[in-house]
C-alpha atoms as a PDB file:
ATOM      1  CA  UNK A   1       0.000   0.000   0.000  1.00  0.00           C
ATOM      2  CA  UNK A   2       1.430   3.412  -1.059  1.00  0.00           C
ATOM      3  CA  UNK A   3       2.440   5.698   1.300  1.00  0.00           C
ATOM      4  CA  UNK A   4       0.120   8.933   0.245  1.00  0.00           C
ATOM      5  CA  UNK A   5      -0.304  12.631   2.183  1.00  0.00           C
ATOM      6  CA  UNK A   6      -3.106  10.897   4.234  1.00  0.00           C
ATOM      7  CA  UNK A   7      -1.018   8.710   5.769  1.00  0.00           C
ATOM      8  CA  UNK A   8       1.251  10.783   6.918  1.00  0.00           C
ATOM      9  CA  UNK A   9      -1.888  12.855   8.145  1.00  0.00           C
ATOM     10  CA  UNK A  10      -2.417   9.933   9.955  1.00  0.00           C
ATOM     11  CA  UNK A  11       1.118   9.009  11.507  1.00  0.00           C
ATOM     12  CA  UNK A  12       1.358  12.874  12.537  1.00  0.00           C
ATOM     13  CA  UNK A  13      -2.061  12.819  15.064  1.00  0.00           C
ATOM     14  CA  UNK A  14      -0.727   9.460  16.848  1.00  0.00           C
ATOM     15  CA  UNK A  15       2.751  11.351  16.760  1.00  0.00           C
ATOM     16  CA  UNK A  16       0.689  14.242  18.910  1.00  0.00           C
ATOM     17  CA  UNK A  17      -1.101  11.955  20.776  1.00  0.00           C
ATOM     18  CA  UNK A  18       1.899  10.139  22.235  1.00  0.00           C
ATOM     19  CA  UNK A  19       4.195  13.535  22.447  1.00  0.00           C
ATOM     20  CA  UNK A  20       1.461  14.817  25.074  1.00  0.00           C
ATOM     21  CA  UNK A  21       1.505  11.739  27.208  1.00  0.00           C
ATOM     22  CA  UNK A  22       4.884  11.591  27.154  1.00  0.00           C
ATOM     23  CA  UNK A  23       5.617  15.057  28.344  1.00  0.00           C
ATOM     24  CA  UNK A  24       2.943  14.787  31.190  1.00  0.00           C
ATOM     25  CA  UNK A  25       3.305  10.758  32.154  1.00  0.00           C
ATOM     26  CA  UNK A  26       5.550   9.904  35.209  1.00  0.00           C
ATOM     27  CA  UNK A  27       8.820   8.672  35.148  1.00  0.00           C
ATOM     28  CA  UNK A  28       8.783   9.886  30.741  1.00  0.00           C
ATOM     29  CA  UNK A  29       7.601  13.261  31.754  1.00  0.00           C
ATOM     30  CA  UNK A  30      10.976  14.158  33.986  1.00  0.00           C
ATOM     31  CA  UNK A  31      12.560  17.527  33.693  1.00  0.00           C
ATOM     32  CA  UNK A  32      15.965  16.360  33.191  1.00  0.00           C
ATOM     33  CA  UNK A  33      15.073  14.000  30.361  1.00  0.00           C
ATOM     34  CA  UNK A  34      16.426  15.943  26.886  1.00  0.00           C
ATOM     35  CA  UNK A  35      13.448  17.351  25.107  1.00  0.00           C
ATOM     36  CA  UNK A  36      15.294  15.801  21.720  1.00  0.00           C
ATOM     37  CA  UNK A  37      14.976  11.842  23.354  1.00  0.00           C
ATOM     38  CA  UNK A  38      11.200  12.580  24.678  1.00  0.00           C
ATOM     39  CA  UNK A  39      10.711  13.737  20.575  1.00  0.00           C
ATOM     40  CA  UNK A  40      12.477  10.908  19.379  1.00  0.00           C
ATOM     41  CA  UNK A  41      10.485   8.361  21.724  1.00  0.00           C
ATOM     42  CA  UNK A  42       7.220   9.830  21.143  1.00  0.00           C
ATOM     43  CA  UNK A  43       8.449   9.212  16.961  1.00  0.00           C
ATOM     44  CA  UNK A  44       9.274   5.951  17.307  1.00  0.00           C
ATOM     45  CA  UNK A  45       6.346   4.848  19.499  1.00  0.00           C
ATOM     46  CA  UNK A  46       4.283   6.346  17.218  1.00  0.00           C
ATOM     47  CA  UNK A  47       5.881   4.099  14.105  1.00  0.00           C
ATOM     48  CA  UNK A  48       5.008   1.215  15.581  1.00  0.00           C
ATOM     49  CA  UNK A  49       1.423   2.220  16.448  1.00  0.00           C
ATOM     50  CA  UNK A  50       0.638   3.383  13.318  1.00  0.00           C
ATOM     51  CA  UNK A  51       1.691  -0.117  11.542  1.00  0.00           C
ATOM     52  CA  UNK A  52      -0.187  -2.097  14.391  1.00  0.00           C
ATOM     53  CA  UNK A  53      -3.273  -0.011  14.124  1.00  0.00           C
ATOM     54  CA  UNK A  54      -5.648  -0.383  11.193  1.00  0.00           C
ATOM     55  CA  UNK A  55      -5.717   2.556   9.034  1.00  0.00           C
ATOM     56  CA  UNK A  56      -8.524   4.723   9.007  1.00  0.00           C
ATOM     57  CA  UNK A  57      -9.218   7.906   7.080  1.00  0.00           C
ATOM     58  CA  UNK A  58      -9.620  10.908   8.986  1.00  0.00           C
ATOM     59  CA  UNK A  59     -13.022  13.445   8.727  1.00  0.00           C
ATOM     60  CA  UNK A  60     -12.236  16.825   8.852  1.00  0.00           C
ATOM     61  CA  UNK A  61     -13.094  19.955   6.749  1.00  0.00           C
ATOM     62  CA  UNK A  62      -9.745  21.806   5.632  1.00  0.00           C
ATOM     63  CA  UNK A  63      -7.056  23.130   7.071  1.00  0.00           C
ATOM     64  CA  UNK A  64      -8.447  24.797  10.324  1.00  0.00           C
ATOM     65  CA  UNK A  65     -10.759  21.580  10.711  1.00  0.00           C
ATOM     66  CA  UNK A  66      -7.303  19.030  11.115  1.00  0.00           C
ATOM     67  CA  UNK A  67      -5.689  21.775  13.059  1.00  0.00           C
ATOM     68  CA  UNK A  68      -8.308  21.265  15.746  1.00  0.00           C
ATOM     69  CA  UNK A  69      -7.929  17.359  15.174  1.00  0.00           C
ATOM     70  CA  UNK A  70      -4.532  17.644  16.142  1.00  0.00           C
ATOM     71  CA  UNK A  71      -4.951  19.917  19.043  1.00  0.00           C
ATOM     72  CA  UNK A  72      -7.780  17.223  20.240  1.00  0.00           C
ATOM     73  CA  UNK A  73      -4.980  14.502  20.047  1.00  0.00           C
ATOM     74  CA  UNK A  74      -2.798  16.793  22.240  1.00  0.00           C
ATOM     75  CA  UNK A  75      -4.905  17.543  24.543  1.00  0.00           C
ATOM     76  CA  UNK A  76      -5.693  13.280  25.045  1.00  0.00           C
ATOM     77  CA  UNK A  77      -2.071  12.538  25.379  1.00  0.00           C
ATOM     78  CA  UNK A  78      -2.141  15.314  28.246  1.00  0.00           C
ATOM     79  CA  UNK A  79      -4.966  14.135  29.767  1.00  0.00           C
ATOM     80  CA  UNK A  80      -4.003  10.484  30.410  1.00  0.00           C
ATOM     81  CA  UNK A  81      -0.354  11.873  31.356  1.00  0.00           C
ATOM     82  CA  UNK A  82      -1.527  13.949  33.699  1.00  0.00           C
ATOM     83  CA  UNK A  83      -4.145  11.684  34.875  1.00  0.00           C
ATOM     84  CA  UNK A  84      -1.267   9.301  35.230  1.00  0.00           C
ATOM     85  CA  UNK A  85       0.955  11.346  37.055  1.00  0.00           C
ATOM     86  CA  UNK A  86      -1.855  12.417  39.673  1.00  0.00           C
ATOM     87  CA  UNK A  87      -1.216   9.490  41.756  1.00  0.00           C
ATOM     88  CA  UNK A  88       2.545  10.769  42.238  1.00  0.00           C
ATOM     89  CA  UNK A  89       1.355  13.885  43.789  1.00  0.00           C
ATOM     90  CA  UNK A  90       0.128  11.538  46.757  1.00  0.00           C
ATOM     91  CA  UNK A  91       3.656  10.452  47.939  1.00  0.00           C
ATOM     92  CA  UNK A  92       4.370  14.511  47.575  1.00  0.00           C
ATOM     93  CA  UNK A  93       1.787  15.082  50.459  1.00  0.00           C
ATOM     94  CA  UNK A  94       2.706  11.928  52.260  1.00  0.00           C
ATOM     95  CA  UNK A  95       6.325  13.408  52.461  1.00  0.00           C
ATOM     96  CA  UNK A  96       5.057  16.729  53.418  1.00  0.00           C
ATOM     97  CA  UNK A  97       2.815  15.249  56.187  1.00  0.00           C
ATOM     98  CA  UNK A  98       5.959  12.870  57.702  1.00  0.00           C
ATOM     99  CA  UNK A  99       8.086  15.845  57.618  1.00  0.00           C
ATOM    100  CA  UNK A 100       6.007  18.112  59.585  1.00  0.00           C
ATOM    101  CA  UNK A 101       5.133  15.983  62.299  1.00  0.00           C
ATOM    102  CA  UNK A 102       9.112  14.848  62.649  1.00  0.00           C
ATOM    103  CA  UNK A 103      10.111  18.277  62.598  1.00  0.00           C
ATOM    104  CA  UNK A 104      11.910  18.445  58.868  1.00  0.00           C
ATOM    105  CA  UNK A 105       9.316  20.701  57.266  1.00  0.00           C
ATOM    106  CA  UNK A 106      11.922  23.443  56.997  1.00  0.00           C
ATOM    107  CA  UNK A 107      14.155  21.403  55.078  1.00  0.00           C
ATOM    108  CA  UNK A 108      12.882  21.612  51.614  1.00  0.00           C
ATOM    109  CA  UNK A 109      15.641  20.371  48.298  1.00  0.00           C
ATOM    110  CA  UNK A 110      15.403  21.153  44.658  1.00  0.00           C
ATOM    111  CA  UNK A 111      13.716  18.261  42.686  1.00  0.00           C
ATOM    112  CA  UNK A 112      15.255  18.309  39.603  1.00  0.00           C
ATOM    113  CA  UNK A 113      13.398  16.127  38.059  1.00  0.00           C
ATOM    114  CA  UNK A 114      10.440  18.723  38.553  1.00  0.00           C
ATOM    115  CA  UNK A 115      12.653  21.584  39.616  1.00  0.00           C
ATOM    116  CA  UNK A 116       9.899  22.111  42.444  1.00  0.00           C
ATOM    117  CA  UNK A 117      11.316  22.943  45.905  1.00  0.00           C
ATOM    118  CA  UNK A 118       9.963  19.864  48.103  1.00  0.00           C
ATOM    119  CA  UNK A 119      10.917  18.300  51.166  1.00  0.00           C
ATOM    120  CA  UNK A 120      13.131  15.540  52.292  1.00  0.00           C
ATOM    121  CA  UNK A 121      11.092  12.935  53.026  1.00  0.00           C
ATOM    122  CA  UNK A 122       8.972  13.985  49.591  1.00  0.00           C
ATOM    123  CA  UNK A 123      12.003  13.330  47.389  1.00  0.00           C
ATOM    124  CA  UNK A 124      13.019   9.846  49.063  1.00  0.00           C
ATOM    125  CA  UNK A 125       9.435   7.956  48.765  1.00  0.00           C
ATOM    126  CA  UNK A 126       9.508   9.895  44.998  1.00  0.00           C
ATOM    127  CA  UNK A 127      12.397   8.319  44.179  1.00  0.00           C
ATOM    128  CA  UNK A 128      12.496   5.240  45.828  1.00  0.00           C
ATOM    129  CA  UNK A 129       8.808   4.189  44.444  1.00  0.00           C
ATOM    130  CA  UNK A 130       9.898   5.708  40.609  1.00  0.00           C
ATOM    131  CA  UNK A 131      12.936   3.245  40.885  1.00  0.00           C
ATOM    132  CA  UNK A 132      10.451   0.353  42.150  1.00  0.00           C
ATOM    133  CA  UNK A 133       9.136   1.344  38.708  1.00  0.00           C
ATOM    134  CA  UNK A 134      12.080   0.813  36.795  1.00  0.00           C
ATOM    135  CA  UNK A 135      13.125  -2.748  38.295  1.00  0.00           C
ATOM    136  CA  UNK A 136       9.263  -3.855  37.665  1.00  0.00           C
ATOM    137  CA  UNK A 137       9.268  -2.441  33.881  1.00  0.00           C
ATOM    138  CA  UNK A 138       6.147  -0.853  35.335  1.00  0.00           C
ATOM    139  CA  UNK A 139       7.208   2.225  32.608  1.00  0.00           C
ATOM    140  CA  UNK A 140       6.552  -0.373  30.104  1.00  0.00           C
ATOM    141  CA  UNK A 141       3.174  -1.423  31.248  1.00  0.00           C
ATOM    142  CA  UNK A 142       1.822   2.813  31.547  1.00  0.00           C
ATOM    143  CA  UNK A 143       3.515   2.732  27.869  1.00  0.00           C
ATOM    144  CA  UNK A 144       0.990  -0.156  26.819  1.00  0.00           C
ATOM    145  CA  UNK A 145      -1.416   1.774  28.528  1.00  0.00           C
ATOM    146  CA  UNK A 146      -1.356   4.284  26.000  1.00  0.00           C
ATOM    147  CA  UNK A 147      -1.430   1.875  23.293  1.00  0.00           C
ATOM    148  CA  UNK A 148      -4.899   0.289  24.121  1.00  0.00           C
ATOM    149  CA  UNK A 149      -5.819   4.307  24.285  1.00  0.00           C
ATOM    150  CA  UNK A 150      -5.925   3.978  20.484  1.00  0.00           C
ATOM    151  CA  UNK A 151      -7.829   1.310  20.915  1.00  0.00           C
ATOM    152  CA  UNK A 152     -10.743   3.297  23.361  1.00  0.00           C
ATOM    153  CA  UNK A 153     -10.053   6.415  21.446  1.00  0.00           C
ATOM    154  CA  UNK A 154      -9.500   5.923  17.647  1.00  0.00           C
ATOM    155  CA  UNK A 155      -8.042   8.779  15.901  1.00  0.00           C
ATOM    156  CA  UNK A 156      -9.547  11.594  15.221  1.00  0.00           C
ATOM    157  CA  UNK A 157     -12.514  10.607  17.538  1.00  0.00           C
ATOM    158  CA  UNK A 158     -11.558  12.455  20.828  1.00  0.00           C
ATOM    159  CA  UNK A 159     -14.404  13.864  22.588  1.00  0.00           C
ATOM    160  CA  UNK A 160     -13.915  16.130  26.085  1.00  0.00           C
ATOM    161  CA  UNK A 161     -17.067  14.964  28.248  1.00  0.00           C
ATOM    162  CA  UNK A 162     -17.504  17.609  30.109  1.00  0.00           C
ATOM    163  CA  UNK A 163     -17.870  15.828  33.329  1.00  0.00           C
ATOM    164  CA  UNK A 164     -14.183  15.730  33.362  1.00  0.00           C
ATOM    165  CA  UNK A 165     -13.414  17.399  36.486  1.00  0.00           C
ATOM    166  CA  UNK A 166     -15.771  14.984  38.383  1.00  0.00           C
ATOM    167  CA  UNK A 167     -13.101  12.625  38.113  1.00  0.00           C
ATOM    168  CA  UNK A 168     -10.519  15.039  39.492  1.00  0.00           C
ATOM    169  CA  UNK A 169     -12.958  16.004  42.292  1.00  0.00           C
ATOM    170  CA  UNK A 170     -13.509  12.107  43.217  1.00  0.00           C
ATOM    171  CA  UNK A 171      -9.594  11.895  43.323  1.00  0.00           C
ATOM    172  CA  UNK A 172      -8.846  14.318  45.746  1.00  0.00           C
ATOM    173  CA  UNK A 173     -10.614  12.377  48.247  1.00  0.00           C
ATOM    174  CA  UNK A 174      -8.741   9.361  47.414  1.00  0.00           C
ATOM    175  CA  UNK A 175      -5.444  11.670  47.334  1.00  0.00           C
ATOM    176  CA  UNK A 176      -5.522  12.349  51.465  1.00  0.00           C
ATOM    177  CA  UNK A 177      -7.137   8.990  52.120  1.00  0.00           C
ATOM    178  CA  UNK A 178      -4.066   7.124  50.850  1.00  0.00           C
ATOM    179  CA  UNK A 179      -1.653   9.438  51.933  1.00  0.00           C
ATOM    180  CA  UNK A 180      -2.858   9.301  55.755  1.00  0.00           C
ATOM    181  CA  UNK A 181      -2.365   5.248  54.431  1.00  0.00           C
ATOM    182  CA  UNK A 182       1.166   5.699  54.021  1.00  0.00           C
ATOM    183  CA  UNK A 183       2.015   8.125  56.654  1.00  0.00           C
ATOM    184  CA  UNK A 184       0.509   6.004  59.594  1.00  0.00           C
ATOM    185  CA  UNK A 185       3.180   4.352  60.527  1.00  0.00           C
ATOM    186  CA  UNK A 186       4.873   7.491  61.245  1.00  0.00           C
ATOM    187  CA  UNK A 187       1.760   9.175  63.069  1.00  0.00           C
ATOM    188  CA  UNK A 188       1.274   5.836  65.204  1.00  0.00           C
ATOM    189  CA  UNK A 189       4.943   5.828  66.544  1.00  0.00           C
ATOM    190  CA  UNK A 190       4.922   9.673  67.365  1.00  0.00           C
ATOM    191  CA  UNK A 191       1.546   9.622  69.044  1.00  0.00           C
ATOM    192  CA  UNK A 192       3.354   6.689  71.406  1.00  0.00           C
ATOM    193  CA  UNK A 193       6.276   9.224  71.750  1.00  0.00           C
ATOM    194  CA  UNK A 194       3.677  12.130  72.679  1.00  0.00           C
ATOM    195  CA  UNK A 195       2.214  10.095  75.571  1.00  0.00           C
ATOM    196  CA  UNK A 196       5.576   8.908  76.788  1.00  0.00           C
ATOM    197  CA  UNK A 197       6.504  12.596  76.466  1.00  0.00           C
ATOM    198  CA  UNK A 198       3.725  13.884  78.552  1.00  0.00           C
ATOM    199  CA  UNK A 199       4.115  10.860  81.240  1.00  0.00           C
ATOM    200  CA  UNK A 200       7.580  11.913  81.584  1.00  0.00           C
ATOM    201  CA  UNK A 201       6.650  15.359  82.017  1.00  0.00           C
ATOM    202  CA  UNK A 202       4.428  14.675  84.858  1.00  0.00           C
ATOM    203  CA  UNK A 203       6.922  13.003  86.510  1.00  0.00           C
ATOM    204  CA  UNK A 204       9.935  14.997  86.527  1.00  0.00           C
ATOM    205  CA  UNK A 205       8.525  18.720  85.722  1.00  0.00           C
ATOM    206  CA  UNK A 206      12.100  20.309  85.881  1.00  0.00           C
ATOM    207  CA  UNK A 207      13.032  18.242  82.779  1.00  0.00           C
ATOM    208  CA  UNK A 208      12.876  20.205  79.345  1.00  0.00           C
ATOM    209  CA  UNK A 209      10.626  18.014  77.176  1.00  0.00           C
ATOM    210  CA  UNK A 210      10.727  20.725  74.225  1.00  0.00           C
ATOM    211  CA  UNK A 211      14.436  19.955  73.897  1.00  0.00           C
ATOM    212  CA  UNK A 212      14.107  16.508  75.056  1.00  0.00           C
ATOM    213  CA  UNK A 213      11.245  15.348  72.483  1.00  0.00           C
ATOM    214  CA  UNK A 214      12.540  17.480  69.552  1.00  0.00           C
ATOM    215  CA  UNK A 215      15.319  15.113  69.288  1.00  0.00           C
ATOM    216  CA  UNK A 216      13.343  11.966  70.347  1.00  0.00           C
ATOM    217  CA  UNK A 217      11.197  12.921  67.857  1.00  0.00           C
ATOM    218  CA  UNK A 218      13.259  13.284  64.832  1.00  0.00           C
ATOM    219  CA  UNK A 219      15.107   9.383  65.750  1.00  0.00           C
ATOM    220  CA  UNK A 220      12.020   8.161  65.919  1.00  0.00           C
ATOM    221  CA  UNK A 221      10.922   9.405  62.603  1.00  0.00           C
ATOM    222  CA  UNK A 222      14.631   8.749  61.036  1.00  0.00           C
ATOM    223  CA  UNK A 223      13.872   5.296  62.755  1.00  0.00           C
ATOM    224  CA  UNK A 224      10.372   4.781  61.225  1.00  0.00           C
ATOM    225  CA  UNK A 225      10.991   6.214  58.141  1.00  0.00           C
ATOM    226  CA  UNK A 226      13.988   3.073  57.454  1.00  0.00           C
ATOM    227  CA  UNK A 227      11.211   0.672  58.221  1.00  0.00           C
ATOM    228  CA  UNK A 228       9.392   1.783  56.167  1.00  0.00           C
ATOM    229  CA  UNK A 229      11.376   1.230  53.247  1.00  0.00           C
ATOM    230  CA  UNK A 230      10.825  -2.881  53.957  1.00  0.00           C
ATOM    231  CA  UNK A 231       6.924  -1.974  52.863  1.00  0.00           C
ATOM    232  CA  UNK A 232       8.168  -0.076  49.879  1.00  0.00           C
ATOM    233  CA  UNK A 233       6.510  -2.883  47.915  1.00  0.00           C
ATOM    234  CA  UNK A 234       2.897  -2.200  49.586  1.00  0.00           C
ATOM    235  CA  UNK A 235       3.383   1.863  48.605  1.00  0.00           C
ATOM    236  CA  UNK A 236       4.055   1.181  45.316  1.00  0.00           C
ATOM    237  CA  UNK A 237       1.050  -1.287  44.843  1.00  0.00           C
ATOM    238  CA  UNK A 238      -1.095   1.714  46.135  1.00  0.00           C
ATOM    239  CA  UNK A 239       0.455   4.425  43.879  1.00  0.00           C
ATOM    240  CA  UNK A 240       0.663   1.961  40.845  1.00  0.00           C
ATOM    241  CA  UNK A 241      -3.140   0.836  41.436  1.00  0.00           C
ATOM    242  CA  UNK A 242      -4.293   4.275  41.637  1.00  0.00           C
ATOM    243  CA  UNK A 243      -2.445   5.340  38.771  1.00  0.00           C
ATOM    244  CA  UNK A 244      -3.926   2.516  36.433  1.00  0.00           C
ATOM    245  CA  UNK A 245      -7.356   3.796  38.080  1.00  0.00           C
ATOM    246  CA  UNK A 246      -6.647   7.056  37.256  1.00  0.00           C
ATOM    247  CA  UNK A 247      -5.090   6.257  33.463  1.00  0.00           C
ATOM    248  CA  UNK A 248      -9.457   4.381  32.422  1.00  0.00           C
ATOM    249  CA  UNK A 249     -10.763   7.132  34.409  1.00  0.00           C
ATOM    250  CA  UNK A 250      -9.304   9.880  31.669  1.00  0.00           C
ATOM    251  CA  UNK A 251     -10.075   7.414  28.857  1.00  0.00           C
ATOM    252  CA  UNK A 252     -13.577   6.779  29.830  1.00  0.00           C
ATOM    253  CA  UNK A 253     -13.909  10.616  29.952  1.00  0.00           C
ATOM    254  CA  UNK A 254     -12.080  10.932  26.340  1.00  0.00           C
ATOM    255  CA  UNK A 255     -14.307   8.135  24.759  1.00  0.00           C
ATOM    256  CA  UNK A 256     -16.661   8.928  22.052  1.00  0.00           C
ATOM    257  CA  UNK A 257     -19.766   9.954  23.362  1.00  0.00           C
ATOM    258  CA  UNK A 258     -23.117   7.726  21.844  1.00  0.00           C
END
């Protein structure tokens, strides 16, 4: 089959489609990734798609009429990117929340994968869950993901249902829910240290328990923190389920309507 000008028509909106996922998506999305290798991935990806898929001709009425096809297709890719990366803003707050009750809330680092000043404890679940990621080839599966998109979403059929942000609203529920999920260990073991602290202050009033528990507090945290590291695992099933939840929540919403 030649190769004609609709084609490439064609091979351009997947090309769009799969740029705007992967500038939004986790771990694809970084910062410090070169702009060039997201381009060239989002090329290549896109080659492959287009000789899996089965062609179809597009519908659209001139110049202006594609333009807005493409501009649909963008807007997809940065839907289910974003959608995507929503579930890493949970171990964001979880960090947040650790640090302030073990006194580190004051220490805040450059991200440079987002280039977003965040906190200690922020950056280490980030990390440690994105590498989790890597050794799983998790990347790979959120890559299929946005292969069966073309599958839900056919080209050139993007509709916005306007009952988008319901789906945002519902998350934000689930986004403190499942942080307070990861973060209780921490609150448990510092609500022990709070009544020990106020026991011990009952008993011998001339000791400083300001000095005394800022310290106790922050090894206990350190402390709990390192365990918490041997239930990496059960974090990363929660952020990887709620991603996946979150990735047919923005394709459901992008569907064809009717």
């Amino acid at each position: 089959m030649a190769f004609t000008v609709e084609h490439l028509e064609f091979y351009l909106a997947v090309v769009v489609r799969i740029a705007g996922f992967v500038h939004t998506a986790p771990f694809f999305g970084l910062s410090n990734i070169p702009q060039r290798a997201k381009l060239l991935l989002s090329m290549a990806t896109a080659l492959v798609i287009y000789f899996v898929l089965p062609y179809e001709t597009l519908e659209y009425a001139g110049v202006i009429g594609y333009a807005g096809l493409v501009i649909l297709e963008a807007i997809a890719g940065m839907l289910l990117g974003l959608f995507a990366n929503f579930a890493y803003l949970i171990l964001q707050f979880a960090g947040q929340l650790i640090d302030t009750e073990v006194g580190f809330s004051m220490a805040m680092t450059m991200d440079p994968s987002s280039r977003m000043q965040v906190t200690v404890s922020s950056n280490i679940l980030n990390y440690a869950v994105m590498l989790t990621m890597v050794a799983t080839n998790l990347h790979l599966y959120i890559l299929r993901a946005v292969f069966d998109s073309f599958i839900l979403i056919p080209v050139g059929k993007v509709s916005l249902s306007p009952l988008l942000y319901e789906g945002y609203l519902g998350f934000l529920l689930d986004y403190m829910v499942l942080a307070f999920r990861i973060v209780l260990p921490i609150f448990a073991a510092l609500l022990v240290v709070n009544a020990v602290l106020a026991i011990l202050a009952k008993a011998s009033p001339q000791l400083n328990m300001f000095v005394v528990g800022f310290q106790l507090k922050i090894f206990v945290g350190l402390a709990v923190l390192t365990l918490m590291m041997l239930i990496l695992p059960g974090i990363s099933d929660i952020i990887f389920e709620k991603m996946m939840e979150m990735l047919r929540m923005a394709a459901a919403y992008l569907m064809p309507q009717g």
